[in-house]
N, C-alpha and C. Protein backbone atom coordinates (compact mmCIF):
# COMPACT_ATOMS: atom_id res chain seq x y z
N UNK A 1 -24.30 -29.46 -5.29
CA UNK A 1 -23.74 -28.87 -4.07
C UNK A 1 -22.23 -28.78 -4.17
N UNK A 2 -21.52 -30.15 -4.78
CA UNK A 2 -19.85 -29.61 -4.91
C UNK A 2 -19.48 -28.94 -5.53
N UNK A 3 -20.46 -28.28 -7.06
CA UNK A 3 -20.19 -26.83 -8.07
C UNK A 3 -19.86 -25.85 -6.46
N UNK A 4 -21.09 -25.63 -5.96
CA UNK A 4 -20.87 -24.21 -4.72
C UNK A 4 -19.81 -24.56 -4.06
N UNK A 5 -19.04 -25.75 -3.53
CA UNK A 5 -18.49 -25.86 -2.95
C UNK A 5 -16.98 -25.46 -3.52
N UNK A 6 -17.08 -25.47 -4.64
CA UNK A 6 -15.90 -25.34 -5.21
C UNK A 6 -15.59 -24.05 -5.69
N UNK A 7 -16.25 -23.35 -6.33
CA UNK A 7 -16.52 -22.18 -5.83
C UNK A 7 -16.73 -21.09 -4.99
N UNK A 8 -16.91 -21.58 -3.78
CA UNK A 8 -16.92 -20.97 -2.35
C UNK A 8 -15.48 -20.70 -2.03
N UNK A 9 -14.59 -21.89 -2.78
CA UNK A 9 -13.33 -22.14 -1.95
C UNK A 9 -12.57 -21.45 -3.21
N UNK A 10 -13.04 -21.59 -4.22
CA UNK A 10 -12.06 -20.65 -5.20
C UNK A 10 -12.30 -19.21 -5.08
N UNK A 11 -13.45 -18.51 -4.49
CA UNK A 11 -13.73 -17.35 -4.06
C UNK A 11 -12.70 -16.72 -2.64
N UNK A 12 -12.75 -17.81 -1.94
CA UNK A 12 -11.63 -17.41 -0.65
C UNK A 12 -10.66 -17.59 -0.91
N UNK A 13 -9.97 -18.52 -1.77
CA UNK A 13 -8.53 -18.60 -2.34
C UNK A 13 -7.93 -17.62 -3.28
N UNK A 14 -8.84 -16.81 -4.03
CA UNK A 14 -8.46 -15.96 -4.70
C UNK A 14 -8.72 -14.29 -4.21
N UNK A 15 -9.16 -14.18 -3.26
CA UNK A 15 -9.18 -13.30 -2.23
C UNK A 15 -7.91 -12.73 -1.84
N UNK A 16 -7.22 -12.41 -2.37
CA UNK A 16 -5.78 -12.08 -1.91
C UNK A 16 -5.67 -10.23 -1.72
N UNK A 17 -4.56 -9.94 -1.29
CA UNK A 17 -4.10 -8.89 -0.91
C UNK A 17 -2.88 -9.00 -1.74
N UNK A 18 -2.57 -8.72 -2.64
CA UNK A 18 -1.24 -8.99 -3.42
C UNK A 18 -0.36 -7.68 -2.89
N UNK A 19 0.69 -7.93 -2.79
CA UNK A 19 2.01 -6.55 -2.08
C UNK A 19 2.00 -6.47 -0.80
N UNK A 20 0.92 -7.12 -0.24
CA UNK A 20 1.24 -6.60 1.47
C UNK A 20 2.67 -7.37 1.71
N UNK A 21 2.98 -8.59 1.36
CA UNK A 21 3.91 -9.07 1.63
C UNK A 21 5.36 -8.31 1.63
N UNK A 22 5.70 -7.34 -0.14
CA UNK A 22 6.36 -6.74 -0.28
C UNK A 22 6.56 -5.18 0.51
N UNK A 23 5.39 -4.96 0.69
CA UNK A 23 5.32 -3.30 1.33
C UNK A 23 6.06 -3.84 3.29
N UNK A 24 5.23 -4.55 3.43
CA UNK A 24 5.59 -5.39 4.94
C UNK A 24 7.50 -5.30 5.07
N UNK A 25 7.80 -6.30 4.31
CA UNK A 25 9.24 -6.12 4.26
C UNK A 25 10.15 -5.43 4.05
N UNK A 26 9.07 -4.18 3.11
CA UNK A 26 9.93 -3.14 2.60
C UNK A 26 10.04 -1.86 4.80
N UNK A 27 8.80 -2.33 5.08
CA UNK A 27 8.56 -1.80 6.38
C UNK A 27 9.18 -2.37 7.47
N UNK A 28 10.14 -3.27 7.89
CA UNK A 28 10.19 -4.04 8.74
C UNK A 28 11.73 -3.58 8.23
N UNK A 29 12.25 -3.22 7.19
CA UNK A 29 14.00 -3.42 6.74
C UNK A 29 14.00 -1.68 6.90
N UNK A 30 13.12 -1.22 6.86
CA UNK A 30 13.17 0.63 6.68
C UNK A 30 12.46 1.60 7.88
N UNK A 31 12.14 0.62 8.85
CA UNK A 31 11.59 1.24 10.06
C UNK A 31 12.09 1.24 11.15
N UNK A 32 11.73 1.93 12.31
CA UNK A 32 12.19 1.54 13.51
C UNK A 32 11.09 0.57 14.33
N UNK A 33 11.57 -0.26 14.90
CA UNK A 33 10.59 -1.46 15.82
C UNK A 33 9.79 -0.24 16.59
N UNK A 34 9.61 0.68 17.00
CA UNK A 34 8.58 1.59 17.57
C UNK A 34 7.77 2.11 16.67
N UNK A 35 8.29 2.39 15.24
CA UNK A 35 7.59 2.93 14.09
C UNK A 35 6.05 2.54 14.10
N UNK A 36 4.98 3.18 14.39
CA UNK A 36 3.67 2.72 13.62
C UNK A 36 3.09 2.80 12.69
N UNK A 37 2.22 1.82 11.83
CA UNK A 37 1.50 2.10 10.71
C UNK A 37 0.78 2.50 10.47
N UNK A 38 -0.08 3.93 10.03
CA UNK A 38 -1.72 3.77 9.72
C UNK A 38 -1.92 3.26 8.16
N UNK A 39 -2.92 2.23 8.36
CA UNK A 39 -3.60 1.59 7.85
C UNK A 39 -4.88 1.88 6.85
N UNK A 40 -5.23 1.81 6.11
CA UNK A 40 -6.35 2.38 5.27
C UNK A 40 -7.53 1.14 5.50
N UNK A 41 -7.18 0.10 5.82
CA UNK A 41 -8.38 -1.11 5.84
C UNK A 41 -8.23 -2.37 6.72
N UNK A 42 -8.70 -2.93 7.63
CA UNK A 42 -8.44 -3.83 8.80
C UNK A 42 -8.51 -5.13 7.48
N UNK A 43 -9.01 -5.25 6.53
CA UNK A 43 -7.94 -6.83 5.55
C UNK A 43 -7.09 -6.65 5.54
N UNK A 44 -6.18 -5.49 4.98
CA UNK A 44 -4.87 -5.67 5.05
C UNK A 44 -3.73 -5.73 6.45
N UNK A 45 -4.34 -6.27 7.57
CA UNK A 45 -3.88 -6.44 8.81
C UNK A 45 -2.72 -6.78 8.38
N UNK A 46 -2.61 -8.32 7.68
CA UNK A 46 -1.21 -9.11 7.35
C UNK A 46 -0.27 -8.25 7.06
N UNK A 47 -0.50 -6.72 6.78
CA UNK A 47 0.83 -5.85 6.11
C UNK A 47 1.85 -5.45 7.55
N UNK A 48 0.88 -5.75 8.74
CA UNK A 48 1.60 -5.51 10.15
C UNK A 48 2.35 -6.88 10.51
N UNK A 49 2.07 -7.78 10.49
CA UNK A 49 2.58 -9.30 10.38
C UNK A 49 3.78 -9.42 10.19
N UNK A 50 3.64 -8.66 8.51
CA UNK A 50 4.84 -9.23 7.55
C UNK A 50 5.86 -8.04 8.17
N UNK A 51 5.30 -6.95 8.50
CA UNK A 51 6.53 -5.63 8.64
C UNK A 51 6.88 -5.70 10.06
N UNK A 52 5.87 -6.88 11.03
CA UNK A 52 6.43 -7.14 12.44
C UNK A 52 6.79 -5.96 12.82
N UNK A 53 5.39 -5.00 12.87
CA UNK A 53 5.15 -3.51 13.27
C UNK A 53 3.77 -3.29 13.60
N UNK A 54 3.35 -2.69 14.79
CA UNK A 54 1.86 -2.27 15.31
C UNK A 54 1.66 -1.09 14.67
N UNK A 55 0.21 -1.25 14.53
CA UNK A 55 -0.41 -0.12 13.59
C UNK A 55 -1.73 0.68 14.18
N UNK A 56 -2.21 1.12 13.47
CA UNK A 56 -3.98 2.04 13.81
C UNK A 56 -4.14 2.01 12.49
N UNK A 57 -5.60 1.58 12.67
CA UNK A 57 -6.73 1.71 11.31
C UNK A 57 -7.30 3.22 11.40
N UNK A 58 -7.34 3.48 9.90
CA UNK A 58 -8.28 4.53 9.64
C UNK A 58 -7.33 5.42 9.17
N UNK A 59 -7.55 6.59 7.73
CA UNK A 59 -7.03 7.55 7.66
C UNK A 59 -8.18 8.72 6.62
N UNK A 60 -9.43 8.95 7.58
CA UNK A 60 -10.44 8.83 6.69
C UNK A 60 -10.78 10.51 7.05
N UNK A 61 -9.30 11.28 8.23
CA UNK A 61 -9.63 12.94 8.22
C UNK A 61 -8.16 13.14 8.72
N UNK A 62 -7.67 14.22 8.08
CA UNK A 62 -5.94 14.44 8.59
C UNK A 62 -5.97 14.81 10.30
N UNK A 63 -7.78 14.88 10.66
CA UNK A 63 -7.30 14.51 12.89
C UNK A 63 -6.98 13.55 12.60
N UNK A 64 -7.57 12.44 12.57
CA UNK A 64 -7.23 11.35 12.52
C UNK A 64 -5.48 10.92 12.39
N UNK A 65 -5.46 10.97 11.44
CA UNK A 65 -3.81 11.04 11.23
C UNK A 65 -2.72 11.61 11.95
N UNK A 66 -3.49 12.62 12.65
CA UNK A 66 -2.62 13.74 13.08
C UNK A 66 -2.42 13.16 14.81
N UNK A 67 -3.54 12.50 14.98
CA UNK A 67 -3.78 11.45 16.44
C UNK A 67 -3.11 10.67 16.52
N UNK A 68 -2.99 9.59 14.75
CA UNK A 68 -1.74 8.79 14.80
C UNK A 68 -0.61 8.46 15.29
N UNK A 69 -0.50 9.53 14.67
CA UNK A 69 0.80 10.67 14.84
C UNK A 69 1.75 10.76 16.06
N UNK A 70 0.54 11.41 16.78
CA UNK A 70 1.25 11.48 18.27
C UNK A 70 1.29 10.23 18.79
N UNK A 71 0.72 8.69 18.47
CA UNK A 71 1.21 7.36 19.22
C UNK A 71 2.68 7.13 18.24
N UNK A 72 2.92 7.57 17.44
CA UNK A 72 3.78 7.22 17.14
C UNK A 72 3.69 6.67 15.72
N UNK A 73 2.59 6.98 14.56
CA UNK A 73 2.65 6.26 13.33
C UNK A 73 3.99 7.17 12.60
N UNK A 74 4.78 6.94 12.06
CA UNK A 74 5.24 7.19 11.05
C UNK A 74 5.03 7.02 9.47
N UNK A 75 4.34 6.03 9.02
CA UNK A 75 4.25 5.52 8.43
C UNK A 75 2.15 5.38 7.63
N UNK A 76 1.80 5.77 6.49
CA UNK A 76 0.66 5.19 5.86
C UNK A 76 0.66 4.38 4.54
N UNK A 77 0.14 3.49 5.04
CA UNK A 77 0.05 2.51 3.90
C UNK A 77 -1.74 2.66 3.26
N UNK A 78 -2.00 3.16 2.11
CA UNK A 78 -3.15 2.56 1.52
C UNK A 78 -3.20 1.78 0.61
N UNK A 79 -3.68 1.08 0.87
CA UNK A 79 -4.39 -0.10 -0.01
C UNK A 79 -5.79 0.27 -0.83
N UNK A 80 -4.91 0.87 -2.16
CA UNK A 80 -6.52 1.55 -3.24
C UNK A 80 -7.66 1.19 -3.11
N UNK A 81 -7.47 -0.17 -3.80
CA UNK A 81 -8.81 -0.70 -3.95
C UNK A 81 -9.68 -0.84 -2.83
N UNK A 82 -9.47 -0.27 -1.55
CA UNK A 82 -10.06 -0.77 -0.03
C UNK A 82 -10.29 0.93 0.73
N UNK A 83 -9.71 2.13 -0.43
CA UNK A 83 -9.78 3.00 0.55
C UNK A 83 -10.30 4.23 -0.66
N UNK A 84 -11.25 3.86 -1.46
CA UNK A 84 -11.56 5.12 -2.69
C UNK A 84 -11.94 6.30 -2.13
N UNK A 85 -12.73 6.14 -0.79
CA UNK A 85 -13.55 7.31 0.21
C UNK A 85 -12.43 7.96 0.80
N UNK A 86 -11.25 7.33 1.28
CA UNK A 86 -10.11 8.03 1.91
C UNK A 86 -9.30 9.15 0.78
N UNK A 87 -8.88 8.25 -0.41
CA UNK A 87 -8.59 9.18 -1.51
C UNK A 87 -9.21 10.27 -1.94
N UNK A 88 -10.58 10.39 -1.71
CA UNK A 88 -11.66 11.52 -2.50
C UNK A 88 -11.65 12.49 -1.50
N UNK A 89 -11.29 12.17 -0.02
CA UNK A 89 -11.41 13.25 0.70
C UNK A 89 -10.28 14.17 0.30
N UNK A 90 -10.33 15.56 0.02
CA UNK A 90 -9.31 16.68 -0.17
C UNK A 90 -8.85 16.89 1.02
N UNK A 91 -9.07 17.23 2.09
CA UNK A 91 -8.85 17.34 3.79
C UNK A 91 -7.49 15.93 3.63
N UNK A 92 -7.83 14.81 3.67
CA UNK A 92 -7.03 13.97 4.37
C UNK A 92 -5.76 13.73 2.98
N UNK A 93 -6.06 14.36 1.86
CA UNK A 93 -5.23 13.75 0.58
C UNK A 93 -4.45 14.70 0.50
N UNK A 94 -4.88 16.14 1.07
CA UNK A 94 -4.05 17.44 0.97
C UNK A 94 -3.43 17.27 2.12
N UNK A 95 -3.43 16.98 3.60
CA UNK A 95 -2.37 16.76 4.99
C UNK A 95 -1.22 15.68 4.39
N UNK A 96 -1.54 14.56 3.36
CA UNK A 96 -1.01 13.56 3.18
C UNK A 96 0.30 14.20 2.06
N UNK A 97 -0.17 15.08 1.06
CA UNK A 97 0.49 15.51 0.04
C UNK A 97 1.83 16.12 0.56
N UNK A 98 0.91 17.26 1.94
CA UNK A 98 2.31 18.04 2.47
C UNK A 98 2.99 17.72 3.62
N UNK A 99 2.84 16.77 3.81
CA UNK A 99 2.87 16.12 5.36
C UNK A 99 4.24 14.35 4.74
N UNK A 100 3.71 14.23 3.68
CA UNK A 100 4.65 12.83 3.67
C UNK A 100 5.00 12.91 2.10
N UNK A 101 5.87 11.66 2.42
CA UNK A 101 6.86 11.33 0.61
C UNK A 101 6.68 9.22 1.10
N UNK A 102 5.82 9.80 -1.05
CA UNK A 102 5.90 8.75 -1.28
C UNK A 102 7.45 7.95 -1.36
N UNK A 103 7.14 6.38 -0.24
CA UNK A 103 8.33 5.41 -0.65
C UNK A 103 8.18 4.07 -1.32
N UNK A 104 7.05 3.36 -1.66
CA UNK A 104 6.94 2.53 -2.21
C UNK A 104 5.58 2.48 -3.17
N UNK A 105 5.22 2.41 -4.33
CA UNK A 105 3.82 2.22 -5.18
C UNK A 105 3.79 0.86 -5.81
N UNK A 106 2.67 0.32 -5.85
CA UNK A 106 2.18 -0.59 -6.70
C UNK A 106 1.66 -0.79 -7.46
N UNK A 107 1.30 -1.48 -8.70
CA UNK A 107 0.27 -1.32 -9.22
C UNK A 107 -0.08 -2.86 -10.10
N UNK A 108 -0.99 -3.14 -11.23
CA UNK A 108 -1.33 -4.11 -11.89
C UNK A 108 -1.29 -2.99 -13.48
N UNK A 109 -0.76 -3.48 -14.08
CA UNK A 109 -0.73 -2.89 -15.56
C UNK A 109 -1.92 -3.83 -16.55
N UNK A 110 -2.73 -2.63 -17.26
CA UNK A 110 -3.65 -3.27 -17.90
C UNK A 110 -3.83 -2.39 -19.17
N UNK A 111 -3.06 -3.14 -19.91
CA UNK A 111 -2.88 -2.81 -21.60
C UNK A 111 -1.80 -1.28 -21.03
N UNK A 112 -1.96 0.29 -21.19
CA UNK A 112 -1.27 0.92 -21.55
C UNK A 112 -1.55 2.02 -20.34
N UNK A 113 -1.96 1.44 -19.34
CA UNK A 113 -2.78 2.23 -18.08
C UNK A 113 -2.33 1.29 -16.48
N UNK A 114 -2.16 2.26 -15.81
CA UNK A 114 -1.53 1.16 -14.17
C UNK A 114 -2.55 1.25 -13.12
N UNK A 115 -3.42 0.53 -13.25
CA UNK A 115 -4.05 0.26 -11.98
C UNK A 115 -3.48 0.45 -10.63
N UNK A 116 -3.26 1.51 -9.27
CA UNK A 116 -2.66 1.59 -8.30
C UNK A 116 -2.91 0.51 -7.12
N UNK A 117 -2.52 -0.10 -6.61
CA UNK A 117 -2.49 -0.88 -5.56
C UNK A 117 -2.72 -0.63 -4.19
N UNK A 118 -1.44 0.12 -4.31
CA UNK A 118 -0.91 0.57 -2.93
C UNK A 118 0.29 1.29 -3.07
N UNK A 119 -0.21 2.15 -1.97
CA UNK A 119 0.56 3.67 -1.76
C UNK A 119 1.54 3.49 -0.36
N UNK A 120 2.81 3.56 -0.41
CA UNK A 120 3.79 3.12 1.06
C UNK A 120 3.92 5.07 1.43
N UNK A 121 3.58 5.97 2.46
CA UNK A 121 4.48 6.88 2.77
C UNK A 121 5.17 6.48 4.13
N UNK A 122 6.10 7.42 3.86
CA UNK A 122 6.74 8.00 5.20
C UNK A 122 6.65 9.48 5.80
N UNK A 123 6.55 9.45 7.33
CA UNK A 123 6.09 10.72 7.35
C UNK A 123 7.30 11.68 6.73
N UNK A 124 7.68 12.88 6.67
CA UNK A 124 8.32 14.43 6.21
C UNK A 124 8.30 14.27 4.74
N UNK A 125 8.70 15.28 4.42
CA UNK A 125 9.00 15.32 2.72
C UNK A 125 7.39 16.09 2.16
N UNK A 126 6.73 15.79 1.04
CA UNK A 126 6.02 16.24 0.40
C UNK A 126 5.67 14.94 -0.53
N UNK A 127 4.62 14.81 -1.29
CA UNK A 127 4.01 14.28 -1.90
C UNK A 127 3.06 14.80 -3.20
N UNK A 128 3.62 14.49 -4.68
CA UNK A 128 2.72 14.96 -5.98
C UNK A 128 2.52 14.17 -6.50
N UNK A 129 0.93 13.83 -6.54
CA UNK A 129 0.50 12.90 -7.15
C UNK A 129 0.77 13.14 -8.58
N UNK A 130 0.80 14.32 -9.25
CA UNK A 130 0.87 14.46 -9.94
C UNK A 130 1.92 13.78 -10.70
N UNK A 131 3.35 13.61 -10.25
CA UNK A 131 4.09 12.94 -10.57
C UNK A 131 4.32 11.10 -10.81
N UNK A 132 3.25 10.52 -9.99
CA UNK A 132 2.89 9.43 -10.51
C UNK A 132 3.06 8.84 -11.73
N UNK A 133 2.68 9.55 -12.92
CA UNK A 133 3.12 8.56 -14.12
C UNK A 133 3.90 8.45 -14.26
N UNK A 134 5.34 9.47 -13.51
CA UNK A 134 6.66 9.32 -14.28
C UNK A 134 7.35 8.48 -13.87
N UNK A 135 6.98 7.95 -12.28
CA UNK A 135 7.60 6.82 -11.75
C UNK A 135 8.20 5.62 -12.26
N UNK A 136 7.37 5.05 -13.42
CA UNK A 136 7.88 3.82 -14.18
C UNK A 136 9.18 4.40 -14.87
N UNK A 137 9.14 5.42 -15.91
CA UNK A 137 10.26 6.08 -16.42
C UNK A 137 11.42 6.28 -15.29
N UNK A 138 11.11 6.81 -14.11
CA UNK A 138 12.18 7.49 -13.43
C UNK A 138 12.91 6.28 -12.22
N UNK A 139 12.37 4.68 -12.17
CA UNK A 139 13.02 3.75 -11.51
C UNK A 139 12.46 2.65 -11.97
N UNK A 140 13.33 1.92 -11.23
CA UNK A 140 13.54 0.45 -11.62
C UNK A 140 11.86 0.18 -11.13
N UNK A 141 11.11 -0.73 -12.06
CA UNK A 141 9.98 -1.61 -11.54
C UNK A 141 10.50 -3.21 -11.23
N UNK A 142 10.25 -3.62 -10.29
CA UNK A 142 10.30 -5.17 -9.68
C UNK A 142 8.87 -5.46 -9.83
N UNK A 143 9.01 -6.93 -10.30
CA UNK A 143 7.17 -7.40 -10.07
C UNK A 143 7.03 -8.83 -8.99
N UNK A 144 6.10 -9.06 -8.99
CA UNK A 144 5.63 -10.38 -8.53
C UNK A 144 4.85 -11.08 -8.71
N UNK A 145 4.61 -12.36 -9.38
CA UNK A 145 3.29 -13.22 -9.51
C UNK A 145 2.67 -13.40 -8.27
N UNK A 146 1.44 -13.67 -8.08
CA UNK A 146 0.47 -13.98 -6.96
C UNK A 146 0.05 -14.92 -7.84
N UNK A 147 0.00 -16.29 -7.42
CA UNK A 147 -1.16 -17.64 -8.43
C UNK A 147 -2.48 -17.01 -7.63
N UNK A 148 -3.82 -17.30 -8.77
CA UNK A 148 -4.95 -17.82 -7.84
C UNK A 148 -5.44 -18.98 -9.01
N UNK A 149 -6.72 -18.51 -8.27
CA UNK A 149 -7.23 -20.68 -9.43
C UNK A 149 -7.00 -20.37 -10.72
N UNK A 150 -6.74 -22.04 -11.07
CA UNK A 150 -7.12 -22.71 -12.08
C UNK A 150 -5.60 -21.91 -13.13
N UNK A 151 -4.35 -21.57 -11.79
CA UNK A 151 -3.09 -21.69 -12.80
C UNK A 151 -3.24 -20.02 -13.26
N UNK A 152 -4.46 -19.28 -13.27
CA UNK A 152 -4.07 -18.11 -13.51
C UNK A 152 -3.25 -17.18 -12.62
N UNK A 153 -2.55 -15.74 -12.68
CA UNK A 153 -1.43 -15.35 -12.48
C UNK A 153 -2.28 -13.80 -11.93
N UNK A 154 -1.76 -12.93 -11.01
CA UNK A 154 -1.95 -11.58 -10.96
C UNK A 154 -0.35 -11.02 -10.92
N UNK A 155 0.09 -10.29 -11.91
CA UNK A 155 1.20 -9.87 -11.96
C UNK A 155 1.47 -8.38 -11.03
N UNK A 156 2.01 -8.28 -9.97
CA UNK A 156 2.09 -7.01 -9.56
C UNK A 156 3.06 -6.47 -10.12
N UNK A 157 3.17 -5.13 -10.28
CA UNK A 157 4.54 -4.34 -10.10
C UNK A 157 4.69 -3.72 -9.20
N UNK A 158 5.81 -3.10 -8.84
CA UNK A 158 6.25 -2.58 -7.55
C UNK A 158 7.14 -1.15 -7.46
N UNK A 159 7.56 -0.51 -7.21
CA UNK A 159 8.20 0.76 -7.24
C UNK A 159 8.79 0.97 -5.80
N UNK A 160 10.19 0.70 -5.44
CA UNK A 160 10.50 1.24 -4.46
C UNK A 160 11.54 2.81 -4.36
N UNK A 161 11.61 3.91 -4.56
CA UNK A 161 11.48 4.82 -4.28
C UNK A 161 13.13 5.55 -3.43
N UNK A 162 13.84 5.30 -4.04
CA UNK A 162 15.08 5.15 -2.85
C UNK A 162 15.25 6.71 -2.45
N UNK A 163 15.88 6.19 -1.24
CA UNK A 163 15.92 7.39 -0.44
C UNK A 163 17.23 8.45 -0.71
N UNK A 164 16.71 9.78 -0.59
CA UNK A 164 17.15 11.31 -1.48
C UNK A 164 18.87 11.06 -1.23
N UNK A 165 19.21 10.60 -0.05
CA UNK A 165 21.07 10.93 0.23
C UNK A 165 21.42 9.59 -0.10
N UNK A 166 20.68 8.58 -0.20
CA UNK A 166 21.50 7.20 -1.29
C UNK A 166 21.67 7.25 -2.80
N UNK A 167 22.66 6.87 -2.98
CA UNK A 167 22.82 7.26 -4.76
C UNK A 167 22.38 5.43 -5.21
């Protein structure tokens, strides 16, 4: 019974959300206190916490978004691994493309390929995914360890995205 037990608890301890912390702060130093978030997944709640900003779940049809909108979201955060059905929709990935600019990406690097994390926009501007790979080339990457058990490490990287009239 203490094998399951220990295991139960290394299963919830390693349960993490790695970057909400960083995207949060990057949201809380780059927003306005009225600013809202939409959200891609009610786990990553803590990303409202840390950015000490109210949000709305769901970005799963550009109404949706567009409803946001009018309370006041500025702002979508997805969290990949929690939103593959949101990504596949063309409707909500095409409003997102021409509708916002990417400001912050994440990812986990594995051998010669970047696993995405999480996607920070802001609403105006435009958005090409296409341009994604060049990101590492075209700015600075910051990372962060996350521990989980037994001493092993999840290394994030991070991409923040600076804004067009700051040099």
């Amino acid at each position: 019974a203490l094998r399951g037990s220990l295991e139960a608890k290394d299963r919830q301890f390693d349960t993490q959300f790695p970057g909400i912390d960083i995207a949060g702060a990057y949201l809380k130093n780059n927003s306005a206190p009225t600013d809202r978030v939409l959200i891609s997944g009610g786990e990553i709640m803590g990303l409202l916490w840390h950015a000490d900003r109210k949000g709305f779940y769901g970005i799963n049809s550009a109404d949706t978004i567009k409803k946001a909108e009018e309370k006041g979201a500025q702002w979508i955060f997805v969290y990949v691994p929690l939103a593959r059905n949101e990504l596949n929709n063309e409707e909500t990935l095409s409003y997102i493309r021409n509708n916002y600019e990417l400001k912050q990406l994440s990812f986990v690097a594995s051998g010669d390929t970047f696993n995405a994390i999480y996607l920070l926009f802001k609403k105006g501007g435009i958005f090409d995914p296409e341009g994604l790979s060049n990101l590492t080339r075209d700015y600075p990457t910051a990372s962060k360890d996350y521990e989980i058990t037994r001493g092993r490490r999840i290394t994030l990287g991070y991409i923040t995205i600076p804004n067009k009239n700051s040099s």
